[in-house]
C-alpha atoms as a PDB file:
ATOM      1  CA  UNK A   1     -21.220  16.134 -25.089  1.00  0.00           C
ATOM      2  CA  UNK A   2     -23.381  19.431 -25.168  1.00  0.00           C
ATOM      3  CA  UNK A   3     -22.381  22.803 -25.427  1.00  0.00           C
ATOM      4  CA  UNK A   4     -22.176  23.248 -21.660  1.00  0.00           C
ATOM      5  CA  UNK A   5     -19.994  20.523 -21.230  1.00  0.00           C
ATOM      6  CA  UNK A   6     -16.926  22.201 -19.814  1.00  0.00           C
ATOM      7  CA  UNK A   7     -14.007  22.954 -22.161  1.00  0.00           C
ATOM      8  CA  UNK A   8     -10.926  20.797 -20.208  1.00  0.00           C
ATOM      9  CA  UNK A   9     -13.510  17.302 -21.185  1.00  0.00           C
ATOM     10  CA  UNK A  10     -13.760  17.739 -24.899  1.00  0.00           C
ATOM     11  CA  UNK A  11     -10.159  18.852 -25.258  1.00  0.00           C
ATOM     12  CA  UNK A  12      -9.195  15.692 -23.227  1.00  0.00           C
ATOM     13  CA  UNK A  13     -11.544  13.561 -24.433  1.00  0.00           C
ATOM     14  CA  UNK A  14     -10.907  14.132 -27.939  1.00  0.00           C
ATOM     15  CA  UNK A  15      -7.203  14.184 -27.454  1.00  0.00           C
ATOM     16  CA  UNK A  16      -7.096  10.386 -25.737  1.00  0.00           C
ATOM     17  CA  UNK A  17      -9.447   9.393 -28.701  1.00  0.00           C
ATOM     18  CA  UNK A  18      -6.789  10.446 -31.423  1.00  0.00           C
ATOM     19  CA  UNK A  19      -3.914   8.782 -29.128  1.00  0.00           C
ATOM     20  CA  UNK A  20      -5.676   5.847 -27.715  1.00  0.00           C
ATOM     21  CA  UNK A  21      -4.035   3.320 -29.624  1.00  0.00           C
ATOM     22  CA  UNK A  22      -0.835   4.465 -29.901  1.00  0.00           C
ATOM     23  CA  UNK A  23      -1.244   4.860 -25.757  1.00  0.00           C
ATOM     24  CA  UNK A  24      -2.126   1.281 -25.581  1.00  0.00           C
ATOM     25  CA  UNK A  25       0.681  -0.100 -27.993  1.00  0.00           C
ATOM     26  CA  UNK A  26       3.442   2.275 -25.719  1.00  0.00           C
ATOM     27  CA  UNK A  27       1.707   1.162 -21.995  1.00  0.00           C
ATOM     28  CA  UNK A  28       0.623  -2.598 -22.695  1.00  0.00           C
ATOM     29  CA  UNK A  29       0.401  -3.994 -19.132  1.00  0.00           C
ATOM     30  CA  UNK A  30      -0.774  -0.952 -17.120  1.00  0.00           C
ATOM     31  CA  UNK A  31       0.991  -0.800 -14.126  1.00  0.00           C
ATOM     32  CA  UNK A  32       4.852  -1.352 -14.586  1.00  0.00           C
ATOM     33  CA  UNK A  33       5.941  -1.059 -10.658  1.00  0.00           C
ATOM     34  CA  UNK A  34       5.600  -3.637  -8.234  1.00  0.00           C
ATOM     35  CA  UNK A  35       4.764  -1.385  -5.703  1.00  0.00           C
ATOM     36  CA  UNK A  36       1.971   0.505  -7.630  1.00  0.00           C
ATOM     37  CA  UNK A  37       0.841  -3.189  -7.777  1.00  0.00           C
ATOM     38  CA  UNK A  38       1.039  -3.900  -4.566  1.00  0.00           C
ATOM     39  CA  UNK A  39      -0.941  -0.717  -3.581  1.00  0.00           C
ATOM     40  CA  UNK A  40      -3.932  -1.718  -6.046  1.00  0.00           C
ATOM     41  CA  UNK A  41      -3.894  -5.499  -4.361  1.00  0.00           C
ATOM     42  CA  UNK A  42      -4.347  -3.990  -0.679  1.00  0.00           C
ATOM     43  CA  UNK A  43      -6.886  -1.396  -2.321  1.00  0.00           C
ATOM     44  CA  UNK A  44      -8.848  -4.796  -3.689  1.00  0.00           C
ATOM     45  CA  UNK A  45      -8.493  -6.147  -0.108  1.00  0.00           C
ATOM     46  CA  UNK A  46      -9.688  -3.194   1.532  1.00  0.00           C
ATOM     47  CA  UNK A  47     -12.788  -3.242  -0.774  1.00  0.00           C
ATOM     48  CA  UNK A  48     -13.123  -7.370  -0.485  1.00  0.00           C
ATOM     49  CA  UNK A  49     -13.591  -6.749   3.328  1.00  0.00           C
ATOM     50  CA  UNK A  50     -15.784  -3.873   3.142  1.00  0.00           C
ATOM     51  CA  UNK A  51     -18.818  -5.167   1.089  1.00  0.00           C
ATOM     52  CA  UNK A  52     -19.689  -7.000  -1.859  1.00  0.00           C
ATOM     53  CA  UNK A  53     -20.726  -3.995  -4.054  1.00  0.00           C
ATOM     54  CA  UNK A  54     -18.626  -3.369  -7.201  1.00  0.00           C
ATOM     55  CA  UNK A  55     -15.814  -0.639  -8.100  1.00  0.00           C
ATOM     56  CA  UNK A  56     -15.252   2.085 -10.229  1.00  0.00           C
ATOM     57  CA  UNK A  57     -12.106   2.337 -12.354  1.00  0.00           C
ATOM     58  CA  UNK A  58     -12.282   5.979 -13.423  1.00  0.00           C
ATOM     59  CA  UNK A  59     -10.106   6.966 -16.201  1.00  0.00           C
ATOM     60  CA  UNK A  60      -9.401   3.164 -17.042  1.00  0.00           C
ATOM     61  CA  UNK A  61      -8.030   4.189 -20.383  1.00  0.00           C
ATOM     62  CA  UNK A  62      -7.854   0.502 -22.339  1.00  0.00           C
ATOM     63  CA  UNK A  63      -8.686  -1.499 -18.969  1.00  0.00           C
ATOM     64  CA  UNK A  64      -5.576  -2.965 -17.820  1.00  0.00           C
ATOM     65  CA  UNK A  65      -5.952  -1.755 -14.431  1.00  0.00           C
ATOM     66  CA  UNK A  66     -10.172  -3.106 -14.216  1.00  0.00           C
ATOM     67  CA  UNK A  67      -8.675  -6.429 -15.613  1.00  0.00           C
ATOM     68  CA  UNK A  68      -6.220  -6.601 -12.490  1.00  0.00           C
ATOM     69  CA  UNK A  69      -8.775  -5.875 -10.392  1.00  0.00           C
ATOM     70  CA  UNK A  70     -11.288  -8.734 -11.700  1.00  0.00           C
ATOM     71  CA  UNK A  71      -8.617 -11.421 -11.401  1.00  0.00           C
ATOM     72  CA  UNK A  72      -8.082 -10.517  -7.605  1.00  0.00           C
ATOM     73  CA  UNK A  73     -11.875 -11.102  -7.150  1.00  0.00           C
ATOM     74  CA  UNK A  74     -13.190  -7.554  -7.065  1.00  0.00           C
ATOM     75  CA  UNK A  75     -16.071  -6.841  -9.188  1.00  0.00           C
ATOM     76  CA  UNK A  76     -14.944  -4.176 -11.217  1.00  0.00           C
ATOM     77  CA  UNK A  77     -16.075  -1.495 -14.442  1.00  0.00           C
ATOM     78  CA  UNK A  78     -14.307   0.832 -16.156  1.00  0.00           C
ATOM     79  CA  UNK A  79     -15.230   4.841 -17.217  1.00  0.00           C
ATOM     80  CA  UNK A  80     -13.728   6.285 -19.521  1.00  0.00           C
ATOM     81  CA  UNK A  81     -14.019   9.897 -21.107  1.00  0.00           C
ATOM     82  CA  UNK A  82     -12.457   8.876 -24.292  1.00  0.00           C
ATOM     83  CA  UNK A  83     -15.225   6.752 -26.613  1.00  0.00           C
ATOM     84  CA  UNK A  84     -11.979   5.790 -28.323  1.00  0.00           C
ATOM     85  CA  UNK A  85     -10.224   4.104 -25.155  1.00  0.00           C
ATOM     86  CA  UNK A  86     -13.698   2.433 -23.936  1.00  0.00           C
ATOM     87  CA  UNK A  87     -13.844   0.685 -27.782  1.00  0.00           C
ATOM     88  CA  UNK A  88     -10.420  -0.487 -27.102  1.00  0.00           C
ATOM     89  CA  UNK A  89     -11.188  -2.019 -23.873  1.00  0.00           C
ATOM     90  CA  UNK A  90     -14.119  -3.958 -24.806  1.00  0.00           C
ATOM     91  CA  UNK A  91     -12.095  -5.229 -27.309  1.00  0.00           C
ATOM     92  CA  UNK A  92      -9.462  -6.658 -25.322  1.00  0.00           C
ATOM     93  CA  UNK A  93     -11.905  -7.519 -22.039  1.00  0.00           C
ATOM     94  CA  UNK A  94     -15.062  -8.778 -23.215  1.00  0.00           C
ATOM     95  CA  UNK A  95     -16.245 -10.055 -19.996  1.00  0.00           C
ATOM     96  CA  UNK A  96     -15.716  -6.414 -18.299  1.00  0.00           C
ATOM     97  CA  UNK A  97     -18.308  -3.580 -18.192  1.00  0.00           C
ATOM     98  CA  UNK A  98     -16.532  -0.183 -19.848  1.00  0.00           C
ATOM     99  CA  UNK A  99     -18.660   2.589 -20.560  1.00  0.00           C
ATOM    100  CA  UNK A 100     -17.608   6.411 -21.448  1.00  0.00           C
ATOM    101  CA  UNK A 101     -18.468   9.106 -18.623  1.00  0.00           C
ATOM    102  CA  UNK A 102     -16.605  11.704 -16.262  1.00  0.00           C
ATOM    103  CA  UNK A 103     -15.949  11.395 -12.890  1.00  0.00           C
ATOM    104  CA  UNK A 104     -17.054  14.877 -12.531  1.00  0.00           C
ATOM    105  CA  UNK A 105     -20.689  13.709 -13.155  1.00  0.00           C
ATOM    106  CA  UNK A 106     -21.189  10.258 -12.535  1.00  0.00           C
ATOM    107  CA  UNK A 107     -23.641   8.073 -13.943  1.00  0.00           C
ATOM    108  CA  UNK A 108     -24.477   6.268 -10.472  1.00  0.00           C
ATOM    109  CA  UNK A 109     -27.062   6.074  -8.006  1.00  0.00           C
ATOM    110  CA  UNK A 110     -25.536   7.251  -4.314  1.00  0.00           C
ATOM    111  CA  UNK A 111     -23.816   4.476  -2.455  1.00  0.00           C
ATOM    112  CA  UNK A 112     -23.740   2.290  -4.863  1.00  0.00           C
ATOM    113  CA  UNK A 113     -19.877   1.737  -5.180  1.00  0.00           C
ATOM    114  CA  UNK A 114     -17.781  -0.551  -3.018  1.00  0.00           C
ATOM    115  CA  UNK A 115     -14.318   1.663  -4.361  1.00  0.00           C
ATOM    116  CA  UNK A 116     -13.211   4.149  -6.963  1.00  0.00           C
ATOM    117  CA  UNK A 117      -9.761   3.339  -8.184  1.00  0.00           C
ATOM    118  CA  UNK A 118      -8.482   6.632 -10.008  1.00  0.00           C
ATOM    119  CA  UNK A 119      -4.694   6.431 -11.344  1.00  0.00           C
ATOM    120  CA  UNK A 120      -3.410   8.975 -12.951  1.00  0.00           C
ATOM    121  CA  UNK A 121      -7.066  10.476 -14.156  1.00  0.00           C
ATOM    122  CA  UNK A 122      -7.155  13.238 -12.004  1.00  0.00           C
ATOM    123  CA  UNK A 123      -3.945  14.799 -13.559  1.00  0.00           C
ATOM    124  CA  UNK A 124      -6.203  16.254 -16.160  1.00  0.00           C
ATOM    125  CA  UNK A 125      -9.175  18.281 -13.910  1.00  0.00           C
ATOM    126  CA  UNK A 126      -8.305  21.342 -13.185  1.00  0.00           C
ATOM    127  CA  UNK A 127      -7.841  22.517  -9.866  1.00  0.00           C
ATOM    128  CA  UNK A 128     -11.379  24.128  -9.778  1.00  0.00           C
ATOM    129  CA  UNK A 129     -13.359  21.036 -11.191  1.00  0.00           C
ATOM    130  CA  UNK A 130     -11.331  18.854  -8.407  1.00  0.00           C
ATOM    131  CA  UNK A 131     -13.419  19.286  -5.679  1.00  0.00           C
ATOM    132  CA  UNK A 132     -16.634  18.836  -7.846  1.00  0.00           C
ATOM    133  CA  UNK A 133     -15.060  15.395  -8.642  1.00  0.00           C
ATOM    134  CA  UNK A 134     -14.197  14.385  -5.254  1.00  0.00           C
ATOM    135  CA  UNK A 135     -17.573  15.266  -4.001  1.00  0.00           C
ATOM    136  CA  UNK A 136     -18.911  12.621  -6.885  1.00  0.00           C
ATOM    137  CA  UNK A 137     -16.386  10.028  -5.257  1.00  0.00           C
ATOM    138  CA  UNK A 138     -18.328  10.713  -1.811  1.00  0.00           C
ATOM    139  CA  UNK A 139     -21.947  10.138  -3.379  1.00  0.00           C
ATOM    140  CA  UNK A 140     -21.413   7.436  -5.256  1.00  0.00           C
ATOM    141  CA  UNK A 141     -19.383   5.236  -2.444  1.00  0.00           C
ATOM    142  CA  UNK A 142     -20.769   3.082   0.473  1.00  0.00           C
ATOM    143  CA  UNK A 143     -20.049   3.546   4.178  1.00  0.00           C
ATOM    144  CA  UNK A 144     -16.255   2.117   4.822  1.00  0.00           C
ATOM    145  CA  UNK A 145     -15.879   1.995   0.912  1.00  0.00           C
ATOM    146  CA  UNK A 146     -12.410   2.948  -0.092  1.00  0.00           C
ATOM    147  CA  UNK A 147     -10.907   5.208  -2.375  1.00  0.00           C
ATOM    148  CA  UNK A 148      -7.008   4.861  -4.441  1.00  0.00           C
ATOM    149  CA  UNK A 149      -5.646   7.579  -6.286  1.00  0.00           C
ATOM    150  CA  UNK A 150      -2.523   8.153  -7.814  1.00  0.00           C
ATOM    151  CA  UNK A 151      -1.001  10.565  -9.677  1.00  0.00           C
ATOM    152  CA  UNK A 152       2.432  12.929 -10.753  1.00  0.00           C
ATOM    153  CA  UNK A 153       3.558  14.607  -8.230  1.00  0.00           C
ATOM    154  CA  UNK A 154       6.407  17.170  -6.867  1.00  0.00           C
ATOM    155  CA  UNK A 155       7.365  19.563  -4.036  1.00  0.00           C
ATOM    156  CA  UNK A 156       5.254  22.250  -5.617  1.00  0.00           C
ATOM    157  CA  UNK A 157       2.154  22.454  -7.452  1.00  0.00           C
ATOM    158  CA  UNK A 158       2.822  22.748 -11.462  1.00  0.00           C
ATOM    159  CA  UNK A 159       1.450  21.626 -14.759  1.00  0.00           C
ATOM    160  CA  UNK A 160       2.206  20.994 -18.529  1.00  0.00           C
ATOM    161  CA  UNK A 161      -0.136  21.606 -22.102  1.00  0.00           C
ATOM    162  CA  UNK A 162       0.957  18.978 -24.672  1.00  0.00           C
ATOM    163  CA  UNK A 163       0.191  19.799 -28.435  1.00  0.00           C
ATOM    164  CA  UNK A 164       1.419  17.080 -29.806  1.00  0.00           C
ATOM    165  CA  UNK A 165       1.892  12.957 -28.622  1.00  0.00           C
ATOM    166  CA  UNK A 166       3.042   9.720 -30.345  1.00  0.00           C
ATOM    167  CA  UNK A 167       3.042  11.945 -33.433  1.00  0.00           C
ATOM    168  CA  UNK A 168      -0.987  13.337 -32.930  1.00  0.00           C
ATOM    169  CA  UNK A 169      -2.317  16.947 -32.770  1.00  0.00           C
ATOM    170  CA  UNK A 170      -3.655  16.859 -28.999  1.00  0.00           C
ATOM    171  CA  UNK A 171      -4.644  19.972 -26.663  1.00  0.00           C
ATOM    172  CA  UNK A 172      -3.732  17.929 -23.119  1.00  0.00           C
ATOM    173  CA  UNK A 173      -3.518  19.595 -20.140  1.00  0.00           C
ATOM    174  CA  UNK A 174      -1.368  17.985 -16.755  1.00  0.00           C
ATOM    175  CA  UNK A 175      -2.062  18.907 -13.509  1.00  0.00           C
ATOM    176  CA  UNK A 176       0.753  18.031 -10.712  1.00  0.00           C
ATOM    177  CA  UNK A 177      -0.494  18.392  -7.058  1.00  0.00           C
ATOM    178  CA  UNK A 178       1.510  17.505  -3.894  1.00  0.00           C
ATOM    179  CA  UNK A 179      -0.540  14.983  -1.894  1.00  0.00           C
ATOM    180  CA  UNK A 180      -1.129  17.196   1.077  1.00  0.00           C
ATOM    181  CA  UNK A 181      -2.904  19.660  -1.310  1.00  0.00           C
ATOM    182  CA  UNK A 182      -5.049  16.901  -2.521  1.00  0.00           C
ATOM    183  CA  UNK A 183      -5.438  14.986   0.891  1.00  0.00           C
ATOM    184  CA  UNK A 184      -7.155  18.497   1.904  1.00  0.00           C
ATOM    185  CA  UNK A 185     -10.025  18.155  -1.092  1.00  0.00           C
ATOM    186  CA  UNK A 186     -10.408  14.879  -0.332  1.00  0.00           C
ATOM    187  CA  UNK A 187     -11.249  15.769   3.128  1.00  0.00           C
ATOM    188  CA  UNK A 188     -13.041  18.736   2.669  1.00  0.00           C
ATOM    189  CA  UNK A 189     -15.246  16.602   0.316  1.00  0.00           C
ATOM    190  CA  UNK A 190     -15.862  14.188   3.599  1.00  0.00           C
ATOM    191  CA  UNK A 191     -13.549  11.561   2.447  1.00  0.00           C
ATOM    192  CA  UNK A 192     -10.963  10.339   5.371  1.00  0.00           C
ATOM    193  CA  UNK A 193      -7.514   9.897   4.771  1.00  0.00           C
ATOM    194  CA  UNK A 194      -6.046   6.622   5.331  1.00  0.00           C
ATOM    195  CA  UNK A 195      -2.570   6.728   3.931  1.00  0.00           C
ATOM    196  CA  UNK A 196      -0.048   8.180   1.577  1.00  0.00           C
ATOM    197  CA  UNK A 197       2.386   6.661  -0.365  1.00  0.00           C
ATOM    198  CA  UNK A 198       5.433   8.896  -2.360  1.00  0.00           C
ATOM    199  CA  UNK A 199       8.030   7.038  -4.481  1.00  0.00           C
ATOM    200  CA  UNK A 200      10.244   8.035  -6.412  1.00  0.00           C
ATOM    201  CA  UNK A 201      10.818   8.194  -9.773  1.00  0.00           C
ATOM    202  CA  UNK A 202      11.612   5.048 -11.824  1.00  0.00           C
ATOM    203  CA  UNK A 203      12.878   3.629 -15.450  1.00  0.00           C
ATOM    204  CA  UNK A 204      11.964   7.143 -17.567  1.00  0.00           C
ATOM    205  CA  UNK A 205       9.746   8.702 -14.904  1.00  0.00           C
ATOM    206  CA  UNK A 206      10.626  12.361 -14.501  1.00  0.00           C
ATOM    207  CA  UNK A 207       8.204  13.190 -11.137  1.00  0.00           C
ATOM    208  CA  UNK A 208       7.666  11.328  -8.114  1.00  0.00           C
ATOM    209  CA  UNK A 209       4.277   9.417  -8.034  1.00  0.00           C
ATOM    210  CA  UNK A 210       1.581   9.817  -5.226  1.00  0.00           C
ATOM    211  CA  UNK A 211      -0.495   7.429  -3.916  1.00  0.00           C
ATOM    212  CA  UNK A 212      -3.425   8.763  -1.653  1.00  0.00           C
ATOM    213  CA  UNK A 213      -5.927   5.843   0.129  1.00  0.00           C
ATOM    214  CA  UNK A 214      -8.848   7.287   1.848  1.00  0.00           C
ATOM    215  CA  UNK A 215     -12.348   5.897   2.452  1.00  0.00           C
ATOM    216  CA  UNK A 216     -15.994   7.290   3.172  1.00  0.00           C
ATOM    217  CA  UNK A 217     -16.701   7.231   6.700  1.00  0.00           C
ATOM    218  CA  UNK A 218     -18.475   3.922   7.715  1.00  0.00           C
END
């Protein structure tokens, strides 16, 4: 990263690298829910019927979620921010593509993505990066190509800076959004909404998690 590189990616990225494998020891199968598994299997559907080209799992942390995605027949690579998490997924899925980048600037020619899968990445863009992000989502997917997010949610907007994790000096910022707030940049970046999912908290959750689906228009 160069000295422009805004200020919220080194403090995350270097905070996932000096957690990364204490993350993947404490989260060793990804997603937990069987509806948050259910949602990524229509997602993989979605994209299956759409076109051939591959997805992007942005923010795939140690590549649980890219792994999922390959064994229901999607072609499928992971980003990461964190060189630390990327290591750690090659490691565990040598036949997957993971390379470190931001979804704020993607590495990616326009159109050239059948889906972006984002769960629980976006948490840590600030609210004024967001819509530079989304608008990255919209140039890098195909006509009809579908987008999943997911993330902590609430009533109200909110956040939380973490110092310290799994017993590591971090400087980790959490952003909560309500989905209609995000639904809005996601349409403002031309992205069109095609449904919402809200459950509620489970096992030791502490905020309801959002699920927004929308798509570029075909």
């Amino acid at each position: 990263m160069s000295d422009s590189t805004p200020a919220f990616l080194r403090t995350t990225r270097t905070s996932y690298d000096a957690i990364a494998e204490d993350y993947t020891a404490r989260y060793p199968s990804g997603l937990s829910h069987p509806l948050d598994r259910s949602l990524v299997t229509a997602f993989a559907e979605l994209v299956k019927a759409n076109g051939p080209a591959p997805v992007a799992d942005l923010g795939s942390g140690p590549g649980h979620v890219t792994a999922l995605l390959h064994g229901l027949g999607v072609p499928a690579f992971g980003v990461d921010l964190s060189p630390a998490m990327v290591s750690l997924a090659r490691e565990a899925h040598p036949q997957l593509r993971f390379h470190v980048g931001s979804m704020t600037s993607l590495d990616l020619p326009d159109t050239a993505l059948g889906g972006i899968l984002a769960l629980y990445s976006t948490i840590h863009v600030p609210d004024e990066h967001l819509p530079t992000a989304f608008a990255e989502f919209h140039r890098t997917l195909a006509p009809g190509a579908p987008v999943l997010l997911a993330f902590q949610s609430g009533a109200e907007p909110g956040g939380l800076h973490l110092t310290e994790r799994f017993g590591h000096e971090i400087a980790l910022d959490y952003h909560w959004r309500t989905p209609a707030q995000v639904n809005t940049l996601l349409n403002r970046a031309g992205l069109e909404q095609v449904a919402t999912v809200l459950r509620e908290p489970a096992g030791e959750e502490t905020r309801p998690r959002a699920f927004l689906l929308a798509r570029r228009p075909g």
